[in-house]
Protein backbone atom coordinates (compact mmCIF):
# COMPACT_ATOMS: atom_id res chain seq x y z
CA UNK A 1 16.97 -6.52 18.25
CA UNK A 2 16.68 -5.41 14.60
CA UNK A 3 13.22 -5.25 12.50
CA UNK A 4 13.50 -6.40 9.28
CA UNK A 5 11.41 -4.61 6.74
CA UNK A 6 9.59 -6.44 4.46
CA UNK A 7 9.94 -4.74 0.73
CA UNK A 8 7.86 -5.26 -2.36
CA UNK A 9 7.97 -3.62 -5.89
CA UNK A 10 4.84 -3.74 -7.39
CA UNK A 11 4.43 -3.61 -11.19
CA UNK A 12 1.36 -1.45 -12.79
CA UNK A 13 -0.34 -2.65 -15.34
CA UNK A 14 -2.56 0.87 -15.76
CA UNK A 15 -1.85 4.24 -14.91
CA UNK A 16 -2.98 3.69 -11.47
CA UNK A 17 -4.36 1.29 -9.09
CA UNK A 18 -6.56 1.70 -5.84
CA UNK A 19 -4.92 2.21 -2.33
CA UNK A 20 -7.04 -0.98 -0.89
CA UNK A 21 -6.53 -3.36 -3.96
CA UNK A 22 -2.65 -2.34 -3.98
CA UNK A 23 -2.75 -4.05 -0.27
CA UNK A 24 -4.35 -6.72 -1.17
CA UNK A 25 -2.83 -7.86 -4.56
CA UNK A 26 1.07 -7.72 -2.44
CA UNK A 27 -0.28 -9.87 0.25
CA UNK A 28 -0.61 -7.75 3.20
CA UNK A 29 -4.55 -8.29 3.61
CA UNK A 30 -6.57 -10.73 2.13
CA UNK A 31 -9.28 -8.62 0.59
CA UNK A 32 -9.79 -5.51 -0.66
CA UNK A 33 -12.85 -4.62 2.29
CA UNK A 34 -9.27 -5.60 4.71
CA UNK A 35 -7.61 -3.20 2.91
CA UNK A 36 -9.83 -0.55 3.53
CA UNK A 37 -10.33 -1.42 7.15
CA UNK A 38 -6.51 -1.04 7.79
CA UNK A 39 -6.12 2.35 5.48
CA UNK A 40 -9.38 3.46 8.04
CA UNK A 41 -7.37 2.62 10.78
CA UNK A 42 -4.76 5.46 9.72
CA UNK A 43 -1.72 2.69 9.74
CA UNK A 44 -1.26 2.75 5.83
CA UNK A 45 1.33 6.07 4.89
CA UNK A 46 1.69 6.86 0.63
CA UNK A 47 4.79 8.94 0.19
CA UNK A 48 5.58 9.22 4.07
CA UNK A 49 2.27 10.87 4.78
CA UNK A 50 -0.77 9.32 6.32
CA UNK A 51 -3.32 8.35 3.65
CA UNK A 52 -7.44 7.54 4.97
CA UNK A 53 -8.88 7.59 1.43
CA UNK A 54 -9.40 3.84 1.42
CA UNK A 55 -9.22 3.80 -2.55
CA UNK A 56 -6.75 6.47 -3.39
CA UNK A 57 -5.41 6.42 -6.91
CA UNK A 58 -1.46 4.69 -6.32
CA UNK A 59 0.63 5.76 -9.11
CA UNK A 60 4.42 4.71 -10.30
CA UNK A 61 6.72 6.01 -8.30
CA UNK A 62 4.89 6.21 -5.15
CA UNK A 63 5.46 4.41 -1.73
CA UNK A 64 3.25 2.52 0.43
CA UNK A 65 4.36 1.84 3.80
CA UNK A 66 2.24 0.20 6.71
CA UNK A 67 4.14 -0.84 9.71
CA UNK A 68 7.32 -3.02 8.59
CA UNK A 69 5.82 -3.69 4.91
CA UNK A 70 7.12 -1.15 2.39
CA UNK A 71 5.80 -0.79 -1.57
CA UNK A 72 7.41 0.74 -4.04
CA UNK A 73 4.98 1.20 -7.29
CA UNK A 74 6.28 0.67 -10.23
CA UNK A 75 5.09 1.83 -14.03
């Protein structure tokens, strides 16, 4: 049995947006308070390491992962 990953690119329109709203403006939580539940949880990862600050600044060129969901940030 294979997993397929689920991959979004994301497209900033600043030089940065918040860890929770990230999640929440691809579709993986339906509000930003979700978003900070799940990055409390310790499931969310930014550049293959764990991440728990629920609004940490996301900038092009990172990568958000959280289980099979994978976001690639974009300037």
């Amino acid at each position: 049995m294979t997993t397929s990953i689920q991959q979004f690119e994301f497209k900033l329109n600043g030089e940065f947006i918040g860890l929770n709203q990230l999640l929440k403006m691809v579709g993986v939580c339906d509000s930003g308070g979700a978003g900070k539940i799940l990055v409390a949880e310790g499931v969310v990862s930014v550049d293959g390491h764990v991440e728990l600050r629920k609004t940490c600044k996301i900038r092009a060129g990172s990568v958000v992962t959280l289980g099979d969901v994978r976001i690639t940030v974009l300037a």
